[in-house]
PDB file of N, CA and C in Angstrom:
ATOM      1  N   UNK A   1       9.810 -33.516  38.470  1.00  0.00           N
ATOM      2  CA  UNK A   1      10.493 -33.125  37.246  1.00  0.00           C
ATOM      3  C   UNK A   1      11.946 -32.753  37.578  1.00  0.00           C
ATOM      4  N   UNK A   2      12.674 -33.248  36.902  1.00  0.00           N
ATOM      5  CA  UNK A   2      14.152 -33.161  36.835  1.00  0.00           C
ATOM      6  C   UNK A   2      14.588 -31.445  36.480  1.00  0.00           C
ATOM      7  N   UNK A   3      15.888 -31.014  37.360  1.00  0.00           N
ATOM      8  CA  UNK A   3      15.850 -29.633  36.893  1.00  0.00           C
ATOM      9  C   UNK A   3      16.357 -29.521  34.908  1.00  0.00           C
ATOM     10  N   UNK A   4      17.012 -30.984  34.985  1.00  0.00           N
ATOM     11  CA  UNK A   4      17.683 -30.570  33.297  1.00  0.00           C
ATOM     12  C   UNK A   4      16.161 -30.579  32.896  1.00  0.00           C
ATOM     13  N   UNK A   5      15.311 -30.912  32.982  1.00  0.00           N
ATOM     14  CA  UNK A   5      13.957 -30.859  31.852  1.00  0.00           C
ATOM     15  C   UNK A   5      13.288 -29.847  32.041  1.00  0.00           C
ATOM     16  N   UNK A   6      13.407 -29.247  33.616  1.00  0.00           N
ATOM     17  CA  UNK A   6      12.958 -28.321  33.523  1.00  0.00           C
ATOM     18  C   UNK A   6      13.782 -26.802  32.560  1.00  0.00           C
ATOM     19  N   UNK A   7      14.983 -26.937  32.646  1.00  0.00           N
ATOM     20  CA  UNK A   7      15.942 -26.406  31.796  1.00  0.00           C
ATOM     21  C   UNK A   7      15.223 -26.075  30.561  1.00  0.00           C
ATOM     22  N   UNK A   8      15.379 -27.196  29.915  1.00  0.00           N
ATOM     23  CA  UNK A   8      14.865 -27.596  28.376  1.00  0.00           C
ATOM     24  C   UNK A   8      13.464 -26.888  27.790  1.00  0.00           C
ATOM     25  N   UNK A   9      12.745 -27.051  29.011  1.00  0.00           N
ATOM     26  CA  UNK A   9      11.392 -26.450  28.870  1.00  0.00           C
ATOM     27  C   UNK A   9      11.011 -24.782  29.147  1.00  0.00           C
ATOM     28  N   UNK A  10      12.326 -24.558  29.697  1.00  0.00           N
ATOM     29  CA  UNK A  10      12.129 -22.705  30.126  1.00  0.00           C
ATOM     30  C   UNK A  10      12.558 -22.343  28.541  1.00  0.00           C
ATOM     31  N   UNK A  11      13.815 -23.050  27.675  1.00  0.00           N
ATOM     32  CA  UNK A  11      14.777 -22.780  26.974  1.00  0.00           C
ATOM     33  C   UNK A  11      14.200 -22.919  25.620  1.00  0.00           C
ATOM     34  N   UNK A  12      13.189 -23.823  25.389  1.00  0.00           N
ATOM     35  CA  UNK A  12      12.259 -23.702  24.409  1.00  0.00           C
ATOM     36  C   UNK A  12      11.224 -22.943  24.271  1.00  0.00           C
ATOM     37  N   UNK A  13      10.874 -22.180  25.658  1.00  0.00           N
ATOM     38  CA  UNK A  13       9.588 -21.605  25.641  1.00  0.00           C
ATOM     39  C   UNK A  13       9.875 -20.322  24.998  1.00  0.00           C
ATOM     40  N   UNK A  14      11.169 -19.313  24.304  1.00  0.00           N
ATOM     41  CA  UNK A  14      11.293 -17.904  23.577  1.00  0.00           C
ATOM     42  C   UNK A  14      12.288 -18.234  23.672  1.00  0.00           C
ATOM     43  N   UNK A  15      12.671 -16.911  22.192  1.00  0.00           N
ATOM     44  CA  UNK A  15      13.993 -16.933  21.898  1.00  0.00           C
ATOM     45  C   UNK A  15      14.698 -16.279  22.916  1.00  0.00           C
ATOM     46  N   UNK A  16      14.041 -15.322  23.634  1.00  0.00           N
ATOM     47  CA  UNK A  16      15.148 -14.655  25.096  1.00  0.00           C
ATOM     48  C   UNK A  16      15.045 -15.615  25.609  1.00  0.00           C
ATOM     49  N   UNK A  17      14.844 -16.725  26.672  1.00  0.00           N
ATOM     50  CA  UNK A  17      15.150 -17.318  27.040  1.00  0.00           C
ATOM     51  C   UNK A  17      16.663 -18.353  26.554  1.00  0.00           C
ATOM     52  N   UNK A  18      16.381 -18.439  25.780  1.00  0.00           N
ATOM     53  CA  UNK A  18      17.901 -18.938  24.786  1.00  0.00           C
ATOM     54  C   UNK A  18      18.539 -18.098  24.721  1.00  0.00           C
ATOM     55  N   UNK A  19      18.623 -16.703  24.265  1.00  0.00           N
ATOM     56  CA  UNK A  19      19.660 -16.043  24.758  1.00  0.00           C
ATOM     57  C   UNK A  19      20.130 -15.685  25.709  1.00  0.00           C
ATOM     58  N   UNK A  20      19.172 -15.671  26.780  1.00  0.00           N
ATOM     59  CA  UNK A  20      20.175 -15.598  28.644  1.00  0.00           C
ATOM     60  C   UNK A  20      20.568 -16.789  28.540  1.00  0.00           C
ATOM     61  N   UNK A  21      20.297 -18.101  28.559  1.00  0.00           N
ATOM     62  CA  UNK A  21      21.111 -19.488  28.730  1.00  0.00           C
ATOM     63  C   UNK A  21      22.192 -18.811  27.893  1.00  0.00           C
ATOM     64  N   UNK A  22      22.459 -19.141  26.791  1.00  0.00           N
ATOM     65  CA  UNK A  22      23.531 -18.769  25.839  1.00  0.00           C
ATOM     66  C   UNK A  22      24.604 -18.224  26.429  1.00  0.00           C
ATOM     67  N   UNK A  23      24.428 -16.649  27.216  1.00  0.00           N
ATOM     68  CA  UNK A  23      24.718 -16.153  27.839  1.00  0.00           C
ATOM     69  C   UNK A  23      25.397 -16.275  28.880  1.00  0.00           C
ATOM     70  N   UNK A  24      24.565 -17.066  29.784  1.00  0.00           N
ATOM     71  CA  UNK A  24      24.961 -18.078  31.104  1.00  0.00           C
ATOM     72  C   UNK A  24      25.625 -18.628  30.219  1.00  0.00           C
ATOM     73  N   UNK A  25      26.221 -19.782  29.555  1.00  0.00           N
ATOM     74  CA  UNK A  25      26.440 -20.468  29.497  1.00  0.00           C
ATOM     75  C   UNK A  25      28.201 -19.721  29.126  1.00  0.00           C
ATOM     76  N   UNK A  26      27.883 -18.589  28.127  1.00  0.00           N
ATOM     77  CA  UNK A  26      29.333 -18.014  27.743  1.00  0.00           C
ATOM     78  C   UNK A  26      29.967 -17.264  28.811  1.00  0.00           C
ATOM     79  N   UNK A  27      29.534 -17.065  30.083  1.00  0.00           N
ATOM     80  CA  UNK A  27      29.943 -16.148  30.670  1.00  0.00           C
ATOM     81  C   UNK A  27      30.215 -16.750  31.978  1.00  0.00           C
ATOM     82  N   UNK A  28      29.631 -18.264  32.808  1.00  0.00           N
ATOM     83  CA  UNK A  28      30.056 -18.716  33.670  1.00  0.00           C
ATOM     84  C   UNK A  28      30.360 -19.660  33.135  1.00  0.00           C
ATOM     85  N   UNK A  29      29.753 -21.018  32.816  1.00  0.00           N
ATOM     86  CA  UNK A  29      29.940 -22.265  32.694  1.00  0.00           C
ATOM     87  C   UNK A  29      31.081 -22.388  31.687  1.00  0.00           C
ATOM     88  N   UNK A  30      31.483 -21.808  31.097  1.00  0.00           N
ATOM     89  CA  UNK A  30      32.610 -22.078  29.788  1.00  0.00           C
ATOM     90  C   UNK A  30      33.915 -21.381  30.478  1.00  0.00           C
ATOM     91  N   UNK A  31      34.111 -20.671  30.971  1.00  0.00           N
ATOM     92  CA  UNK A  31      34.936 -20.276  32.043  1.00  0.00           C
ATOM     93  C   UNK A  31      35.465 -20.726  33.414  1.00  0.00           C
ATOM     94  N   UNK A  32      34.173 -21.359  33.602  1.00  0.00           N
ATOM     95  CA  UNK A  32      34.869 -22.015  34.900  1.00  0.00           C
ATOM     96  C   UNK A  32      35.641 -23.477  34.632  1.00  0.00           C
ATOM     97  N   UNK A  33      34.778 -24.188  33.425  1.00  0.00           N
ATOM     98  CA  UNK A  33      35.633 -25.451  32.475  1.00  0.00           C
ATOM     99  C   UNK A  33      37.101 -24.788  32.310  1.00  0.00           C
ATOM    100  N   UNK A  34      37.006 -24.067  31.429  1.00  0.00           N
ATOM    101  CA  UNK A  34      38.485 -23.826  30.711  1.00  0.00           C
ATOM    102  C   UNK A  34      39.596 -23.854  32.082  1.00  0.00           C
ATOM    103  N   UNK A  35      39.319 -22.767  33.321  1.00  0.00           N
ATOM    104  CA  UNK A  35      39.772 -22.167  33.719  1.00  0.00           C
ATOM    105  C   UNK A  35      40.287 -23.534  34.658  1.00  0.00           C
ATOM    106  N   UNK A  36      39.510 -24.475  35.048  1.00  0.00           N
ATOM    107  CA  UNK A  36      39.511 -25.864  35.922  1.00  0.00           C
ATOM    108  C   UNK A  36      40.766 -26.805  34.655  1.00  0.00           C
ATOM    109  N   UNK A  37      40.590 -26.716  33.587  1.00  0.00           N
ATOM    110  CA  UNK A  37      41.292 -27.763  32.805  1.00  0.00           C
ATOM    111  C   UNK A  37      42.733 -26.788  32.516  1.00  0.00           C
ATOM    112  N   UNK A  38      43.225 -25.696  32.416  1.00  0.00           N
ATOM    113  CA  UNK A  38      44.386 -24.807  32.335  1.00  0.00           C
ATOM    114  C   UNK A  38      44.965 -25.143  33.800  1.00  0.00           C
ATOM    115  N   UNK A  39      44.191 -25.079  34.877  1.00  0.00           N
ATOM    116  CA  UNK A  39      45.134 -25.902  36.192  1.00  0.00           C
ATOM    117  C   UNK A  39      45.265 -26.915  36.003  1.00  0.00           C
ATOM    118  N   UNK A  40      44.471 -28.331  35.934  1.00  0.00           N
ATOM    119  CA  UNK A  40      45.369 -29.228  35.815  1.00  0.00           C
ATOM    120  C   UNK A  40      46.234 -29.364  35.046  1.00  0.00           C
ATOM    121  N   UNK A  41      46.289 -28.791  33.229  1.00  0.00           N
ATOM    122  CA  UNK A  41      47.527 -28.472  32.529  1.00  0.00           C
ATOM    123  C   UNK A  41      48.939 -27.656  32.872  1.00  0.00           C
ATOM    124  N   UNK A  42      48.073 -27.030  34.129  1.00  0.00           N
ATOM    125  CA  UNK A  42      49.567 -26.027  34.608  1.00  0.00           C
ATOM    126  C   UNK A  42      49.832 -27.062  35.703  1.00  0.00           C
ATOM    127  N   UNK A  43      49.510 -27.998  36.662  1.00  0.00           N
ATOM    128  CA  UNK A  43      49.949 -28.857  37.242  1.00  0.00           C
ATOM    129  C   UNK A  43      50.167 -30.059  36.715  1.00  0.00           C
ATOM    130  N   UNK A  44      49.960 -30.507  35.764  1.00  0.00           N
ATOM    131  CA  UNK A  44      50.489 -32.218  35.153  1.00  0.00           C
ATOM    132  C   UNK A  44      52.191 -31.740  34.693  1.00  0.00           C
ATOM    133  N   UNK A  45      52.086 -30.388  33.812  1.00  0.00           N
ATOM    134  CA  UNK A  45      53.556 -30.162  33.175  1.00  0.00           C
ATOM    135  C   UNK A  45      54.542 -28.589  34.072  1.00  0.00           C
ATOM    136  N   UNK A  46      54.244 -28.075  34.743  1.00  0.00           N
ATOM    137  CA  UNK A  46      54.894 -27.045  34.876  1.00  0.00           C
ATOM    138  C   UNK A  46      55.162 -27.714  36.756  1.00  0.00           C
ATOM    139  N   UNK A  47      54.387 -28.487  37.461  1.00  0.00           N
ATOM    140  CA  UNK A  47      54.846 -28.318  38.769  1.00  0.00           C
ATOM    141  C   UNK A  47      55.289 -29.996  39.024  1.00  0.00           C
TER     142      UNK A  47
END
């Protein structure tokens, strides 16, 4: 089993479970995006 399915299947099993992903998701994964795409925007135009 693939970990994304396994994902899917922790994430359907309660609503806490959806809210720690949620969570995870607002607190690392959306941060480390932004924070990766603001460098290359600060390196394509400022350097």
């Amino acid at each position: 089993m693939s970990i994304f399915k396994r994902l899917i299947k922790n994430y359907r099993k309660s609503s806490e479970n959806r809210i720690q992903f949620i969570i995870f998701l607002g607190f690392v994964i959306v941060p480390i995006i932004g924070m990766a795409l603001l460098y290359i925007i600060v390196n394509i135009f400022w350097l």
